[in-house]
C-alpha atoms as a PDB file:
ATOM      1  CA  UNK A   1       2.791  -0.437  21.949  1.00  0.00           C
ATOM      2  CA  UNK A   2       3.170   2.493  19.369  1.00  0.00           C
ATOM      3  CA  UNK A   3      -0.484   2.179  18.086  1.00  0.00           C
ATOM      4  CA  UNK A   4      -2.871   0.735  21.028  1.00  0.00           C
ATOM      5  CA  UNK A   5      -6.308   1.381  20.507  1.00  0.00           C
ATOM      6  CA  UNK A   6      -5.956   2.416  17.018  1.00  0.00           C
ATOM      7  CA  UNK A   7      -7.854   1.266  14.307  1.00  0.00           C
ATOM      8  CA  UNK A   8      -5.911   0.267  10.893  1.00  0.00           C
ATOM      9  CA  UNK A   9      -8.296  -0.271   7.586  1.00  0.00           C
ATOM     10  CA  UNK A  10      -5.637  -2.142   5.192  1.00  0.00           C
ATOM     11  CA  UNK A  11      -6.253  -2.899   1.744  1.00  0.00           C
ATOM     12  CA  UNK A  12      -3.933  -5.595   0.207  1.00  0.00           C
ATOM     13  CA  UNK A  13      -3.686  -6.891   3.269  1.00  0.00           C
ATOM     14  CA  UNK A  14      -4.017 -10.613   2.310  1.00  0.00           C
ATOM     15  CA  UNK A  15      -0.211 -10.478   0.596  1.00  0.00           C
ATOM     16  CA  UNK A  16       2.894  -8.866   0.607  1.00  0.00           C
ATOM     17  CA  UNK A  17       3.293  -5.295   2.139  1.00  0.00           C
ATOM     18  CA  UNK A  18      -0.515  -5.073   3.282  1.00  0.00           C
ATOM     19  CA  UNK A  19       0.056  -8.814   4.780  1.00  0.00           C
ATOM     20  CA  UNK A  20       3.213  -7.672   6.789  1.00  0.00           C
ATOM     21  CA  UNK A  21       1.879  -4.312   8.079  1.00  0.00           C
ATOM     22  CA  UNK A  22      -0.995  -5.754   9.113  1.00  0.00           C
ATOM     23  CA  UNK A  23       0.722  -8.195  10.962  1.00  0.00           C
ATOM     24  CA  UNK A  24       3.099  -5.654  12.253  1.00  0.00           C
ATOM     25  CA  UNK A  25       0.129  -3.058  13.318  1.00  0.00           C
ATOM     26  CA  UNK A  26      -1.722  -5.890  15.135  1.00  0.00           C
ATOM     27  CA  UNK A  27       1.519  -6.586  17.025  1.00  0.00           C
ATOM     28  CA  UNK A  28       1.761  -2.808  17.825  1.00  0.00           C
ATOM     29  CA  UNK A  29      -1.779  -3.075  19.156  1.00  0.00           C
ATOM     30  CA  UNK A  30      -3.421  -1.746  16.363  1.00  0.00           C
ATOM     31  CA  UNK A  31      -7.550  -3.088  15.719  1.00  0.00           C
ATOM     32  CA  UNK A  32      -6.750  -4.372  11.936  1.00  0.00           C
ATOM     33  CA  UNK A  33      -9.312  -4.611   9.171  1.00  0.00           C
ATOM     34  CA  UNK A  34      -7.899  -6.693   6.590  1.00  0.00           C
ATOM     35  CA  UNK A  35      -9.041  -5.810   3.271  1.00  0.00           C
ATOM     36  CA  UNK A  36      -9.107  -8.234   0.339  1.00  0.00           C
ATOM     37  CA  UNK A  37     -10.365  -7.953  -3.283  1.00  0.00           C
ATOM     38  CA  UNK A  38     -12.539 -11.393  -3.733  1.00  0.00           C
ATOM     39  CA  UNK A  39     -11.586 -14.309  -1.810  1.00  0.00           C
ATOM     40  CA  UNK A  40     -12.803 -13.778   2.060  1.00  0.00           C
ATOM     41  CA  UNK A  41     -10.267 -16.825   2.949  1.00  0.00           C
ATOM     42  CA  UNK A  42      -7.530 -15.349   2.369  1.00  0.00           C
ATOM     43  CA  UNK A  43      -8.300 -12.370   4.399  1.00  0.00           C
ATOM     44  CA  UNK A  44      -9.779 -15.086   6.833  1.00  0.00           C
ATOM     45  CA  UNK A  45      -6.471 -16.387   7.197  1.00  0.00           C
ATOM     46  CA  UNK A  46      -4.521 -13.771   8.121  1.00  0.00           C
ATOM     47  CA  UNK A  47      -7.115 -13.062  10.626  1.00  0.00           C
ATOM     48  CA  UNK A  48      -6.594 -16.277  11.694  1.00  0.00           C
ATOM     49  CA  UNK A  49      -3.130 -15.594  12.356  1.00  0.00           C
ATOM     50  CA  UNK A  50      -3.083 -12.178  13.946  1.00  0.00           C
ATOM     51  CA  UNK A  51      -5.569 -13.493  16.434  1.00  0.00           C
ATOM     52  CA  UNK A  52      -3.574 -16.438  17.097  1.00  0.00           C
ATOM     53  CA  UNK A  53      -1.130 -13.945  18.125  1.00  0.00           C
ATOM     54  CA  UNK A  54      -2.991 -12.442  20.680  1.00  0.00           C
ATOM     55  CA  UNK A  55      -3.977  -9.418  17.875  1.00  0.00           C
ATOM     56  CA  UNK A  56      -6.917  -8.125  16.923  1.00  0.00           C
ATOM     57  CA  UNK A  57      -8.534  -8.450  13.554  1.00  0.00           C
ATOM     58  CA  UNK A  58     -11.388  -8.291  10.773  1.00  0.00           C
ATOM     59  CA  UNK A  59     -11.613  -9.709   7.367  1.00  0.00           C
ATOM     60  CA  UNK A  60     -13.198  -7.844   4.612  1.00  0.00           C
ATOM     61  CA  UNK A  61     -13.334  -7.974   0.833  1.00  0.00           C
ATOM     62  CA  UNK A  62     -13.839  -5.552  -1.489  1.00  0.00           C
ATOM     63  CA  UNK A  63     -13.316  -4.438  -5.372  1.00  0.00           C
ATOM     64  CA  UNK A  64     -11.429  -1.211  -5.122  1.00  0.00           C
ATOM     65  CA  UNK A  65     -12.115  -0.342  -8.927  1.00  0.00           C
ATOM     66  CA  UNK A  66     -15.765   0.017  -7.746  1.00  0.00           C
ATOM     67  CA  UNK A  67     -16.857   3.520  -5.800  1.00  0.00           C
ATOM     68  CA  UNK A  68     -20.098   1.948  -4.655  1.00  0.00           C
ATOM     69  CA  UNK A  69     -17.856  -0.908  -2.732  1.00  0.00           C
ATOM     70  CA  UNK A  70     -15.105   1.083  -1.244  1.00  0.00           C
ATOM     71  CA  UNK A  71     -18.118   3.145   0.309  1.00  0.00           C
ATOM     72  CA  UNK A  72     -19.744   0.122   1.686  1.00  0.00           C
ATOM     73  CA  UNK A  73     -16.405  -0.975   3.141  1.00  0.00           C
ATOM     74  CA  UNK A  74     -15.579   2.142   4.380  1.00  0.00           C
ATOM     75  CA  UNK A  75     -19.020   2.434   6.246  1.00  0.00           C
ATOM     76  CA  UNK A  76     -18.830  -1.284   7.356  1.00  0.00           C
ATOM     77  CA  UNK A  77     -14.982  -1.105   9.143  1.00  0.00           C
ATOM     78  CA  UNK A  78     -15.992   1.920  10.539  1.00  0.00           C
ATOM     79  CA  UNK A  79     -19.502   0.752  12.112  1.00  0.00           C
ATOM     80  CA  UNK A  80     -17.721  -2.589  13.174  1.00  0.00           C
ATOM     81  CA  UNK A  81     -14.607  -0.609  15.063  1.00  0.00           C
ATOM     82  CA  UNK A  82     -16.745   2.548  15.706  1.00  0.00           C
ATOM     83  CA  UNK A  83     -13.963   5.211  14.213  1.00  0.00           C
ATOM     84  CA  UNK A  84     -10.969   4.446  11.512  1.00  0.00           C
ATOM     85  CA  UNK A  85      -7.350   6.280  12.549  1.00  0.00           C
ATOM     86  CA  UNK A  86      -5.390   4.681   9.673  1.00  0.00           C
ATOM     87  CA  UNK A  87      -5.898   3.794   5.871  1.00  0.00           C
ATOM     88  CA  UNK A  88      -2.806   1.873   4.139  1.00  0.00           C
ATOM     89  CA  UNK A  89      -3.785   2.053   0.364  1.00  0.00           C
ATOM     90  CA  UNK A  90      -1.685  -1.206  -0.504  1.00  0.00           C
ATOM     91  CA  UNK A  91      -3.763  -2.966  -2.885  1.00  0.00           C
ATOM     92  CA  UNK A  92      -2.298  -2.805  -6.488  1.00  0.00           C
ATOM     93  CA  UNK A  93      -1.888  -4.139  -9.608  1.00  0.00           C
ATOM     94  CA  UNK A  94       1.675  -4.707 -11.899  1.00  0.00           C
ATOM     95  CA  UNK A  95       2.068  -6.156 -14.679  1.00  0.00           C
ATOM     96  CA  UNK A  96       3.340  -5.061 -18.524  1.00  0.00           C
ATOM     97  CA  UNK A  97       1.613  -2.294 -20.919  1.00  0.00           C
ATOM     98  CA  UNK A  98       3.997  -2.434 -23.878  1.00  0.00           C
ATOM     99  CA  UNK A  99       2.937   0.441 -26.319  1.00  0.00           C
ATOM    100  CA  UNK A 100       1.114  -0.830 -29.347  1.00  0.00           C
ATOM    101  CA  UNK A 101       0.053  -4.266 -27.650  1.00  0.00           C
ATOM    102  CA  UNK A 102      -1.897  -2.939 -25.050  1.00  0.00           C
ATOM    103  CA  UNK A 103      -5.489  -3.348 -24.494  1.00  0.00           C
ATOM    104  CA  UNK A 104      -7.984  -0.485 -23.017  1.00  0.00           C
ATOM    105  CA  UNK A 105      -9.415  -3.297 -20.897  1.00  0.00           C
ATOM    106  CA  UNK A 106      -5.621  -3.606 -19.149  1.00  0.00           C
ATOM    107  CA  UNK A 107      -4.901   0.019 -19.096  1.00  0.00           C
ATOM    108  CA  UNK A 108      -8.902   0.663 -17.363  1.00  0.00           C
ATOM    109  CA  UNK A 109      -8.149  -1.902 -14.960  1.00  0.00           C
ATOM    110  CA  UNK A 110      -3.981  -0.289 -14.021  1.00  0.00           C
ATOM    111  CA  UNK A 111      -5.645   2.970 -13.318  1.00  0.00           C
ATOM    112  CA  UNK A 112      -8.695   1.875 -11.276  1.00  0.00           C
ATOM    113  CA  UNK A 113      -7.188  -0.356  -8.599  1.00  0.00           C
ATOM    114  CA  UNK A 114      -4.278   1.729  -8.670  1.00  0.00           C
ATOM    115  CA  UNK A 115      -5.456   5.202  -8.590  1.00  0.00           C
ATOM    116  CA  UNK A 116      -9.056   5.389  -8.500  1.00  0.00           C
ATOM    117  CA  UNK A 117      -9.516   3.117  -5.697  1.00  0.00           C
ATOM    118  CA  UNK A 118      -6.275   5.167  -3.501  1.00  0.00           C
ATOM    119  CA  UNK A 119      -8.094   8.229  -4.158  1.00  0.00           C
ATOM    120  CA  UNK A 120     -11.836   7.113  -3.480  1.00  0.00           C
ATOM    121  CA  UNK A 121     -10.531   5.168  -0.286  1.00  0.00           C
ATOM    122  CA  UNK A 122      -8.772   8.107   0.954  1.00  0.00           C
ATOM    123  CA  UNK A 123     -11.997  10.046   0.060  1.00  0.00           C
ATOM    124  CA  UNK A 124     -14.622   8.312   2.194  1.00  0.00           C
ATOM    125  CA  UNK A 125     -12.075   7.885   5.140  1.00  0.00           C
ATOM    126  CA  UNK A 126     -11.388  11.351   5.488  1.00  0.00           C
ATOM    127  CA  UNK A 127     -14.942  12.725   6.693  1.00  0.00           C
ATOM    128  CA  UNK A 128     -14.388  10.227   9.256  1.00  0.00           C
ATOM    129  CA  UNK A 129     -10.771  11.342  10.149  1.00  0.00           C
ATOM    130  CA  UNK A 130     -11.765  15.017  10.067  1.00  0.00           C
ATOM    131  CA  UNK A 131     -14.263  14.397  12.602  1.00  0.00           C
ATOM    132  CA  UNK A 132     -12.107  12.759  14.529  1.00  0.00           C
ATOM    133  CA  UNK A 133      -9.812  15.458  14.343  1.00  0.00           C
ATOM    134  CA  UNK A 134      -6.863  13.020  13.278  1.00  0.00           C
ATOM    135  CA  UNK A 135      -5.981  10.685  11.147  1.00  0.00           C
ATOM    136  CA  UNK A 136      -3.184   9.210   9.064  1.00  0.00           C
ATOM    137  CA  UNK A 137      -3.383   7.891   5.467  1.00  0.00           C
ATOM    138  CA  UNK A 138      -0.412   5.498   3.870  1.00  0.00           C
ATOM    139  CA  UNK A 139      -0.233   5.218   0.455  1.00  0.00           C
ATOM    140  CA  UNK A 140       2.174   2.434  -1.183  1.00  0.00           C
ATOM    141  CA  UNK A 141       3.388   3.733  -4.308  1.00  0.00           C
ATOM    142  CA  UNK A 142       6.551   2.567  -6.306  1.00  0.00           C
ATOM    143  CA  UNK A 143       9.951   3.685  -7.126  1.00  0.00           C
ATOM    144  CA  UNK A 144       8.629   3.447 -10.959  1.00  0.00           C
ATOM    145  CA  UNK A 145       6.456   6.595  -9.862  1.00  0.00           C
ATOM    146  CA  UNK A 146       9.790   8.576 -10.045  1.00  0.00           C
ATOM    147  CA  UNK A 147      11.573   6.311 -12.705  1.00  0.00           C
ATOM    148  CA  UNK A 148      11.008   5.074 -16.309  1.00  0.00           C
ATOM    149  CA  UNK A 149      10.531   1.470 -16.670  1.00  0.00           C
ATOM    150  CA  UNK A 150      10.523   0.583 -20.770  1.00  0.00           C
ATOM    151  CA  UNK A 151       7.217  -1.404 -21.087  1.00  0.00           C
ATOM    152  CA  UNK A 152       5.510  -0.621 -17.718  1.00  0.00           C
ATOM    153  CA  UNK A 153       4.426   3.002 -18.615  1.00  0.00           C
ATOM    154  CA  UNK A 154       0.332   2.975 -17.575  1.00  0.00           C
ATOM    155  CA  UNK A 155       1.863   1.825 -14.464  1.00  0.00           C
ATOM    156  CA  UNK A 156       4.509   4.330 -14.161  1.00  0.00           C
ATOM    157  CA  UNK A 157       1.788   6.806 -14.994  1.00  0.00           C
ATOM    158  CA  UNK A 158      -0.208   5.017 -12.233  1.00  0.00           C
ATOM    159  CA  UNK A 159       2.239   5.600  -9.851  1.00  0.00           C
ATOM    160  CA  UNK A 160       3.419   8.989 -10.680  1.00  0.00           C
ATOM    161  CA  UNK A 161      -0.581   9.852 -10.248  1.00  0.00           C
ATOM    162  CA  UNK A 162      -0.169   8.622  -6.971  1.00  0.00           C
ATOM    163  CA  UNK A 163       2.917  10.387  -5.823  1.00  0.00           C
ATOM    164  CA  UNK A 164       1.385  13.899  -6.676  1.00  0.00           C
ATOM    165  CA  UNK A 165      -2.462  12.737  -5.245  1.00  0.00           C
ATOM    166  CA  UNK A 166      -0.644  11.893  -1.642  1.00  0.00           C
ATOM    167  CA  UNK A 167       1.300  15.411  -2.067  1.00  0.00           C
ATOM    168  CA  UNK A 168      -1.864  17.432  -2.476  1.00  0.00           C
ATOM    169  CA  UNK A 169      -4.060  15.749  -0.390  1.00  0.00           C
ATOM    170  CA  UNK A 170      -1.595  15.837   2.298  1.00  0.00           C
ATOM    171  CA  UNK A 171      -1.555  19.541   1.538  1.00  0.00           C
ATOM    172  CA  UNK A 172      -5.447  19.661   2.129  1.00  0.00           C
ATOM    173  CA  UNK A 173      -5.291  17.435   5.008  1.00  0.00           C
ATOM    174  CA  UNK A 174      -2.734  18.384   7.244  1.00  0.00           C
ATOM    175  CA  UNK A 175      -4.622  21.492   8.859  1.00  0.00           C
ATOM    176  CA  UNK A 176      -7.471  18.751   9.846  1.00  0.00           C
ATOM    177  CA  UNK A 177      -4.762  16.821  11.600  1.00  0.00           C
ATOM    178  CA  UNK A 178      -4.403  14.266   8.934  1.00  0.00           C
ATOM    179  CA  UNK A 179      -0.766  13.145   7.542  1.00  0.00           C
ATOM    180  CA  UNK A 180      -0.875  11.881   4.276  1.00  0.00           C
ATOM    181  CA  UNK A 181       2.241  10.287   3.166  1.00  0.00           C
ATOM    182  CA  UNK A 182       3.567   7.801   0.721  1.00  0.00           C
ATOM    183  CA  UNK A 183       6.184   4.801   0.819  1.00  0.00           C
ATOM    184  CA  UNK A 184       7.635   3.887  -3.041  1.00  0.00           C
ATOM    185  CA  UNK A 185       8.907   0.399  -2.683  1.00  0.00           C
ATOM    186  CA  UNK A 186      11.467  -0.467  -5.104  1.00  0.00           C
ATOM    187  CA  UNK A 187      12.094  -4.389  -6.003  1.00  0.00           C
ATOM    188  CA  UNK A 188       9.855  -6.201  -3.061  1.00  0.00           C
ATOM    189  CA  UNK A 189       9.989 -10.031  -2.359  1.00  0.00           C
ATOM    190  CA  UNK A 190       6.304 -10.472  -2.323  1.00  0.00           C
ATOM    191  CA  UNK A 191       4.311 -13.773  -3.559  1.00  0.00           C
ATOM    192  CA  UNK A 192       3.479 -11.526  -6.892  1.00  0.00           C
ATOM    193  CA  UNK A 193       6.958 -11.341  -7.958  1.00  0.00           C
ATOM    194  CA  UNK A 194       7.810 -15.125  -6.461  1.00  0.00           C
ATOM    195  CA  UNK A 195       8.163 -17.085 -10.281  1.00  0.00           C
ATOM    196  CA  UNK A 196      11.375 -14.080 -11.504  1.00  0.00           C
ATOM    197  CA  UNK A 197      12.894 -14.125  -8.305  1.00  0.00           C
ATOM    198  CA  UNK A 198      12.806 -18.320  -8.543  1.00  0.00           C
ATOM    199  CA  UNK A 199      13.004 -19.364 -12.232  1.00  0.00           C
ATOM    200  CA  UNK A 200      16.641 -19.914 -13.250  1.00  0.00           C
ATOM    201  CA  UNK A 201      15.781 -17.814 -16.787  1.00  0.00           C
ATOM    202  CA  UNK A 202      15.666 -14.678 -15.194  1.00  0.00           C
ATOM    203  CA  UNK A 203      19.096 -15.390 -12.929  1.00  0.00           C
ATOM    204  CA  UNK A 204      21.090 -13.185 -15.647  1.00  0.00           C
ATOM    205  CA  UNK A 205      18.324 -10.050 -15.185  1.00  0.00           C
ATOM    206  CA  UNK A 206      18.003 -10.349 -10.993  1.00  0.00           C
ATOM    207  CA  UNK A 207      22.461 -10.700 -11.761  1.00  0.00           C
ATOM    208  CA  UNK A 208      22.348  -7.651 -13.355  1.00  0.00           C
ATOM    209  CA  UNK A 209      19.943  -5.436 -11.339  1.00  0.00           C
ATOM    210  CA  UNK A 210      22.064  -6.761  -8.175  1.00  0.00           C
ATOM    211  CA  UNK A 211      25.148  -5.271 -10.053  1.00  0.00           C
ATOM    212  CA  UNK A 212      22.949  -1.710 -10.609  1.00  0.00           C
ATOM    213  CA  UNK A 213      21.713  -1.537  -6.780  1.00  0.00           C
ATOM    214  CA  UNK A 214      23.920  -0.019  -4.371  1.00  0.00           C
ATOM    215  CA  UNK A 215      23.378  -1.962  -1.266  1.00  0.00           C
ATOM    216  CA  UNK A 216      23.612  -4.782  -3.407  1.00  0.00           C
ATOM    217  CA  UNK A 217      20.067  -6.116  -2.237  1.00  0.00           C
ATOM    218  CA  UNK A 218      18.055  -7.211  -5.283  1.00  0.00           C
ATOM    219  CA  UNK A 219      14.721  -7.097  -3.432  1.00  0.00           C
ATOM    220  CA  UNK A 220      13.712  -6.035  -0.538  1.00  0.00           C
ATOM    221  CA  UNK A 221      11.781  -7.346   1.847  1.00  0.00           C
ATOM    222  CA  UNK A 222       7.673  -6.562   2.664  1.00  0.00           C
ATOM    223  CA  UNK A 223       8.500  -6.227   6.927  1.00  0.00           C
ATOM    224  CA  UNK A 224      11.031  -3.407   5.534  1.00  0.00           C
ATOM    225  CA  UNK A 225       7.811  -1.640   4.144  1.00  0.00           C
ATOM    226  CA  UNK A 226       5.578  -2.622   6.882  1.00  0.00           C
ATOM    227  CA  UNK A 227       8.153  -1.179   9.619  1.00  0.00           C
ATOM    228  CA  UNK A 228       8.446   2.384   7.422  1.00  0.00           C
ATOM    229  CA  UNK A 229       4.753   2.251   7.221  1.00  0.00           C
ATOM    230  CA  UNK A 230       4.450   2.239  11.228  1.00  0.00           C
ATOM    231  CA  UNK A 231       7.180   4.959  11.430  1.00  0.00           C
ATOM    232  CA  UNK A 232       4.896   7.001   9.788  1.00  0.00           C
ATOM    233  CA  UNK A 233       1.662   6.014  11.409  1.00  0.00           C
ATOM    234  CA  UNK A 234       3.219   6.183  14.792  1.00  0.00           C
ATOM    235  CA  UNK A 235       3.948   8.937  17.022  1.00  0.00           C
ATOM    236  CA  UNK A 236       7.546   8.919  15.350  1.00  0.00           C
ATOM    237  CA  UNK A 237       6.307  10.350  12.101  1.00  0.00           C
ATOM    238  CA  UNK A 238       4.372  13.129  13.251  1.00  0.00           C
ATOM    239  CA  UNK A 239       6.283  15.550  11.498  1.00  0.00           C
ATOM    240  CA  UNK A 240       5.944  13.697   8.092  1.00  0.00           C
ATOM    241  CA  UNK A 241       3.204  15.444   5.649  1.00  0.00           C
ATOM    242  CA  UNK A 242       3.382  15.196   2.113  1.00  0.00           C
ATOM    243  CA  UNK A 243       6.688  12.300   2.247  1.00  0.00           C
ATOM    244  CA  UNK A 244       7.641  10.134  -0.858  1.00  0.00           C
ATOM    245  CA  UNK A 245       9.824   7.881   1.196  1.00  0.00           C
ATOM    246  CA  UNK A 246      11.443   5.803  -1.585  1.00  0.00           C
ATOM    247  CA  UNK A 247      12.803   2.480  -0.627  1.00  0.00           C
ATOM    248  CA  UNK A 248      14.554   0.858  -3.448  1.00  0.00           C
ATOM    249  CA  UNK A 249      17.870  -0.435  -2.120  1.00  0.00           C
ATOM    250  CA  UNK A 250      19.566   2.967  -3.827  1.00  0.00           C
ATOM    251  CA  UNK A 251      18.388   1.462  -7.380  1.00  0.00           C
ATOM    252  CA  UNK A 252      16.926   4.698  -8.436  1.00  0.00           C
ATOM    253  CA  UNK A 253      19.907   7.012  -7.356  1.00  0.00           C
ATOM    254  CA  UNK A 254      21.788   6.218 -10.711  1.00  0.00           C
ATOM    255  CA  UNK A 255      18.551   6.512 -12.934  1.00  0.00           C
END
């Protein structure tokens, strides 16, 4: 198993990408603290199911936008498991910020979850990683980090943030032992995205973006994310500091 006896703090990990690596760490023998924002059953339930498995597994909940809670999360996985080897920063919000319609409520809340709470949940695992003398931090970005997308741009910005945050505090890291890296998902089957991917009114749009993505994949799937994501917390990404690793089907490569 390429991560027995580790421990694995995952945030988003009641849905899509954080769901399916924390599935796929528990199956690699990783000790899994599954992080959700508000509702303890659904972290609860994919407990449930990683245990059923023969995994290992915690639920926890958390609002990421707040310091004081990461901190008490942070403190709580760590006392529970006694040490914390991985962070995957997968919780995340998307949705539209069209210029001139957007409310500072909406742009507060893109930044916070999506920045704020990757930076301050990097920031109160790494005392713990530096002690340890190891550690390895995962942050999911998005392809729209290194793209324009008309009507999205606090989240671009969001992402973007992120990009350059995982370069420098990789750069700080590294000598501690710590890899910091980042995975930029492009399109992403995931239950957030279920209605355009369904709904015969946006058939012309998913038509179109298969017509614009080389491997001719629409979306990708979450286990393709979750499988990068234990490349790089594995022995097998050892050499990785400071990675964007964008997975987008080859969308971006014509943008």
């Amino acid at each position: 198993m390429k991560l027995d006896g580790k421990v694995a703090l995952i945030t988003g990990g009641t849905s899509g990408i954080g769901e399916s690596c924390a599935e796929l760490f528990a199956s690699e023998g990783a000790k899994v603290a599954v992080v959700g924002s508000s509702d303890i059953a659904k972290a609860e339930a994919v407990t449930a199911r990683i245990e059923a498995a023969g995994g290992t597994a915690k639920p926890y909940v958390g609002d990421l936008s707040r310091v004081s809670e990461i901190t008490k999360l942070v403190a709580a996985v760590s006392t529970d498991f006694g040490r914390i080897d991985i962070l995957i920063n997968s919780a995340g919000v998307f949705y539209p910020t069209p210029a001139g319609e957007t409310s500072e409520a909406d742009y507060d809340r893109m930044m916070d979850i999506n920045v704020k709470g990757t930076f301050f949940s990097a920031n109160e695992v790494a005392p713990i990683m530096k002690a340890q003398g190891s550690g390895c931090i995962i942050n999911i970005s998005s392809v729209c980090g290194v793209m324009a997308l008309g009507g999205y741009s606090a989240y671009c910005a969001a992402k973007a943030g992120v990009n350059f945050m995982t370069r420098a505090l990789s750069q700080e890291l590294a000598p501690h032992g710590i890899s910091v890296n980042a995975i930029l998902p492009g399109n992403t089957a995931t239950p957030m995205n279920e209605n355009i991917r369904t709904e015969a009114e946006f058939k012309p749009m998913l038509d179109a973006m298969a017509a614009a993505t080389p491997s001719g994949r629409t979306y990708s799937e979450a286990i393709d994310m979750a499988r990068a994501a234990l490349f790089l917390a594995s022995g097998d990404g050892r050499a990785m500091h400071g990675a964007l690793l964008v997975m987008d089907e080859g969308f971006s490569l014509g943008m």
